[in-house]
Protein backbone atom coordinates (compact mmCIF):
# COMPACT_ATOMS: atom_id res chain seq x y z
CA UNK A 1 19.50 -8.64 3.31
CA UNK A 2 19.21 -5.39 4.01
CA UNK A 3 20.38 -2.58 0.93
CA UNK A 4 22.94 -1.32 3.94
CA UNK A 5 24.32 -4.55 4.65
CA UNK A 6 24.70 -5.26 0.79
CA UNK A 7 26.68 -2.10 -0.04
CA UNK A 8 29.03 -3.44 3.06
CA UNK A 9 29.05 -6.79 0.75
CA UNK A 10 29.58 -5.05 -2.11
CA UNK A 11 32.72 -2.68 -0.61
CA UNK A 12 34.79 -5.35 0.26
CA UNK A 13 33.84 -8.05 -3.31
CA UNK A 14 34.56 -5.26 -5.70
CA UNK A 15 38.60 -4.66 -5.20
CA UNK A 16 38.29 -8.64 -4.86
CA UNK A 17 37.41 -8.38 -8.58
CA UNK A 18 39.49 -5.44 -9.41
CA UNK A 19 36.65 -3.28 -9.18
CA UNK A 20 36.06 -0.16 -8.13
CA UNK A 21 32.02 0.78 -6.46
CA UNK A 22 30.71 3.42 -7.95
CA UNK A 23 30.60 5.95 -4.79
CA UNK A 24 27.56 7.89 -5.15
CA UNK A 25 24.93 6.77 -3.39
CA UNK A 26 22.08 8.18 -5.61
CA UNK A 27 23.17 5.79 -8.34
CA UNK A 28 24.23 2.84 -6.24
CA UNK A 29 21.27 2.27 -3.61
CA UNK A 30 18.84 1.66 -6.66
CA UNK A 31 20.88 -0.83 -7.98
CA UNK A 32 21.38 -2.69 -4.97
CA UNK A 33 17.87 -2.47 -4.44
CA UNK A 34 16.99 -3.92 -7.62
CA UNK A 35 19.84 -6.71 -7.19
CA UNK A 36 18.60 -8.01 -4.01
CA UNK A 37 14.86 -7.98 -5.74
CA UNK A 38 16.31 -9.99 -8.78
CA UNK A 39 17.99 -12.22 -6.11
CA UNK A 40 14.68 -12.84 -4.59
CA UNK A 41 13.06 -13.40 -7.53
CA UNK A 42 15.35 -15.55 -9.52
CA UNK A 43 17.73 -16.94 -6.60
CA UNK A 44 20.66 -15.59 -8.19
CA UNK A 45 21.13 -11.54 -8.67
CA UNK A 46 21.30 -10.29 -12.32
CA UNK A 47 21.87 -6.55 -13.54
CA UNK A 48 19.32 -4.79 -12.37
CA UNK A 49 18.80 -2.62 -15.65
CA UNK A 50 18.38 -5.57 -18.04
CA UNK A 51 15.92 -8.36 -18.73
CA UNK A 52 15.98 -11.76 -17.01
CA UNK A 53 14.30 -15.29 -18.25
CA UNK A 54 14.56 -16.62 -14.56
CA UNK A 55 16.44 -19.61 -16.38
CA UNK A 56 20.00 -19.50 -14.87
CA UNK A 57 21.62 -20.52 -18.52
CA UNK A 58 20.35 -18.16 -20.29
CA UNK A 59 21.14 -15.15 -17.72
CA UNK A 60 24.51 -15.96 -16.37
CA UNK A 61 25.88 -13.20 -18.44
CA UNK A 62 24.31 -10.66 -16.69
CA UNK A 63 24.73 -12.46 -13.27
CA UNK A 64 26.59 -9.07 -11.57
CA UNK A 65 29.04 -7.97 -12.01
CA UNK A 66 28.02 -8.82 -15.34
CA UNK A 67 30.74 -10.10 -18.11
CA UNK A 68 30.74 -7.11 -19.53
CA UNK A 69 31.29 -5.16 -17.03
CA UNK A 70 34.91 -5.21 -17.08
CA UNK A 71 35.31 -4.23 -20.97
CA UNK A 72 32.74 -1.36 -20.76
CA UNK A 73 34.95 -0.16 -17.55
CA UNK A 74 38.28 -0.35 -20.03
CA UNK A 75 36.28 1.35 -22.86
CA UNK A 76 33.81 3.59 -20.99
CA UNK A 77 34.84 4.35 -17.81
CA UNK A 78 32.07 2.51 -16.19
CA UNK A 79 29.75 -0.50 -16.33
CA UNK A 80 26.13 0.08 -18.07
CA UNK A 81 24.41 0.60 -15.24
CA UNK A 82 26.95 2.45 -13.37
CA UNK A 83 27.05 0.71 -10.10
CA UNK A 84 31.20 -0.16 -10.94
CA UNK A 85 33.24 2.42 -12.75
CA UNK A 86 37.16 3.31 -12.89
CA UNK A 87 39.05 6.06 -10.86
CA UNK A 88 39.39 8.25 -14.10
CA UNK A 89 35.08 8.25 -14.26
CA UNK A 90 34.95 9.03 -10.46
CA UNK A 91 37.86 11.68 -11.05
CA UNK A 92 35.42 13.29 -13.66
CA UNK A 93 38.63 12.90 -16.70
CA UNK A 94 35.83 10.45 -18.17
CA UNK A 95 32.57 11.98 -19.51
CA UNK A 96 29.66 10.10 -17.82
CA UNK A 97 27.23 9.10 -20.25
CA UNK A 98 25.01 6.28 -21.10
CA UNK A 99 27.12 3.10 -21.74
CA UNK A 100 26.03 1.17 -24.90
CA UNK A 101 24.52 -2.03 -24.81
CA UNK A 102 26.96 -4.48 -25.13
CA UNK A 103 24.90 -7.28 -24.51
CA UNK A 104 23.49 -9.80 -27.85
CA UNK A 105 20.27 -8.61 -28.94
CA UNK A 106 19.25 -12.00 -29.48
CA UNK A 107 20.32 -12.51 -25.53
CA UNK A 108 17.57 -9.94 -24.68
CA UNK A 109 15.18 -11.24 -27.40
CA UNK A 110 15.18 -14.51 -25.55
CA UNK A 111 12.76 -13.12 -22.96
């Protein structure tokens, strides 16, 4: 799948999920980039700025859109990596800074 074909994915799952893409494209086409390459390499796509085992089980939490997407959104403004964030983030009323890791450390230290 192609990054521009993704993004068309991508456009229509989000507001599925009551989520909103992040619309700059400097941020996003990374992501995507390194989503597809996580699909490809695991079968399933996980966050593209955090670790993955390969082992389904033990990464379903960051399968994306990650489970904690959607409480870094409420408390943030946006997701850790950035690729979903609310209307107040893209409307600037939300500083954009770096989201803190939410996930277990002993999730990552499982590696």
């Amino acid at each position: 799948m192609t990054i521009a074909k993704y993004l068309e994915v991508l456009k229509k799952f989000a507001p599925t999920q009551g989520l909103i893409l992040n619309p700059d494209m400097e941020i996003v086409e990374p992501l995507l980039m390194g989503l597809l390459t996580n699909g490809e390499r695991y079968t399933y796509r996980t966050c593209p700025c955090r670790p993955a085992t390969g082992v389904f089980e033990k990464d379903k939490d960051i399968i994306c859109p990650c489970i904690y997407a959607k409480p870094d959104i409420e408390e943030h403004g946006a997701c850790y990596c950035w690729l979903y964030v609310s209307q107040d983030w893209i409307d600037n009323k939300i500083p954009h800074k770096q989201i803190p890791e939410r996930r277990p450390p002993e999730k990552t230290l499982d590696i």
